[in-house]
C-alpha atoms as a PDB file:
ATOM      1  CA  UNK A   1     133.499  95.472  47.440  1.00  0.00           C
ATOM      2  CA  UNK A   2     131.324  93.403  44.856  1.00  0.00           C
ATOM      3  CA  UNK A   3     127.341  92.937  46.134  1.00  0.00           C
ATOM      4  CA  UNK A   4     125.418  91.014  43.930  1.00  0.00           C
ATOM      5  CA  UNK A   5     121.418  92.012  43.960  1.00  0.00           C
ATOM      6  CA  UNK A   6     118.534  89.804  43.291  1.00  0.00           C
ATOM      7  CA  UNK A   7     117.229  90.420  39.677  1.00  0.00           C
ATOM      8  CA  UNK A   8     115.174  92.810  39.319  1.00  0.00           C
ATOM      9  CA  UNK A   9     116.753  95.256  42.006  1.00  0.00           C
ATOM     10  CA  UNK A  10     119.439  98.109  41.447  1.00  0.00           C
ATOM     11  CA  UNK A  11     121.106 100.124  43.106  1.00  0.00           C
ATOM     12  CA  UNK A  12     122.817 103.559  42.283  1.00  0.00           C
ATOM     13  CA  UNK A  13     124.165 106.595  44.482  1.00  0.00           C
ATOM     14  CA  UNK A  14     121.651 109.026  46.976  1.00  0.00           C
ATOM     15  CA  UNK A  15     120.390 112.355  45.667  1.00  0.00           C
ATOM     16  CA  UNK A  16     119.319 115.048  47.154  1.00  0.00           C
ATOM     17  CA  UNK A  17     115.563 113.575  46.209  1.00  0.00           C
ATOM     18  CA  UNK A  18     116.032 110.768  48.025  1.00  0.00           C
ATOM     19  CA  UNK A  19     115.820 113.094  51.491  1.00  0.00           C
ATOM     20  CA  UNK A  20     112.840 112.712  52.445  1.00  0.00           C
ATOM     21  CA  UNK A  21     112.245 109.476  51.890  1.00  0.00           C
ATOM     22  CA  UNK A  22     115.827 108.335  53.851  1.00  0.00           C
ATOM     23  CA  UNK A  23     114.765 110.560  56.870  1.00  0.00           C
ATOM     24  CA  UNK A  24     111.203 108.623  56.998  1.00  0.00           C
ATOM     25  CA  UNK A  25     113.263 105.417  56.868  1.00  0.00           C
ATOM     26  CA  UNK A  26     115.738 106.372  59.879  1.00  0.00           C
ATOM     27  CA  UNK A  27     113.069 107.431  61.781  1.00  0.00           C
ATOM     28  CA  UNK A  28     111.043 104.370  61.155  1.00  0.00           C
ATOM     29  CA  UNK A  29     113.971 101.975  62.620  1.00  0.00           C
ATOM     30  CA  UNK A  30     114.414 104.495  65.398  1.00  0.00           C
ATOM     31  CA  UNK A  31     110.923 104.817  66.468  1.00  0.00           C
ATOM     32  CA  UNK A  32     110.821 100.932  66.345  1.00  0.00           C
ATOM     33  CA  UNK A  33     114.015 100.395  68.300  1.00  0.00           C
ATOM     34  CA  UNK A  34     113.612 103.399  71.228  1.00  0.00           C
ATOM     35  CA  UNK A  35     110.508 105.230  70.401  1.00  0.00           C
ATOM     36  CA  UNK A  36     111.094 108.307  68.860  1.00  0.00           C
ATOM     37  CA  UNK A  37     112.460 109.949  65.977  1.00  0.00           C
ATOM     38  CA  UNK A  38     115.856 111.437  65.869  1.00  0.00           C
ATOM     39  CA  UNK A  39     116.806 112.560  62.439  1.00  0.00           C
ATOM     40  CA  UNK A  40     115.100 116.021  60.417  1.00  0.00           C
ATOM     41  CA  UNK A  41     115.386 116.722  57.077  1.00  0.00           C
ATOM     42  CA  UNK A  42     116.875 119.901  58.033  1.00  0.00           C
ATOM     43  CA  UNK A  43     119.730 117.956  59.851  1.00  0.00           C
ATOM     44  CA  UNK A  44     120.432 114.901  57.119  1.00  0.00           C
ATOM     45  CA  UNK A  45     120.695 117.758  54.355  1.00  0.00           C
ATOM     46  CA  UNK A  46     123.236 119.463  56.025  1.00  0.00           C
ATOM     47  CA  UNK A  47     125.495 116.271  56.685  1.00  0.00           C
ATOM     48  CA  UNK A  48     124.805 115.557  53.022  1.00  0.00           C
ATOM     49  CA  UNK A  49     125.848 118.940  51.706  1.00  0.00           C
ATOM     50  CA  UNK A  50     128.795 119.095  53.782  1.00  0.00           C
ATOM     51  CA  UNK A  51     132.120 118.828  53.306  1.00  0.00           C
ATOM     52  CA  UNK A  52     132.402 115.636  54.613  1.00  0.00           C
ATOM     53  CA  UNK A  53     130.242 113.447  52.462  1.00  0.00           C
ATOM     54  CA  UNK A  54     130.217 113.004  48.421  1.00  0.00           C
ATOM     55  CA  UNK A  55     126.403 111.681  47.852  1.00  0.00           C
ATOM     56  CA  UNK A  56     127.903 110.877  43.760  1.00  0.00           C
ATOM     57  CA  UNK A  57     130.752 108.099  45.796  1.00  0.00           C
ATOM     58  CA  UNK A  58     130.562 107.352  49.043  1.00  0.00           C
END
């Protein structure tokens, strides 16, 4: 799949840096759409560090 940004935008893989910042961003949609948050840190790192993800490709 081919996306084509806007200039001036990127894009490039998730690090382990970008955490934080993702959590605070799931939470915000979920807080908006029921209310409360329902992702941690704690539980996103995990997923991410697991066997089942590759943060470098998928």
């Amino acid at each position: 799949m081919t996306i084509s940004l806007p200039n001036g935008f990127t894009a490039r893989p998730a690090t382990l840096d970008d955490l934080a910042a993702t959590v605070d961003l799931m939470n915000a949609v979920t807080q908006h759409d029921g209310g409360k948050n329902d992702t941690t840190v704690d539980y996103l790192q995990r997923y991410w560090r697991g066997d089942d993800l590759k943060l470098a490709t998928d």
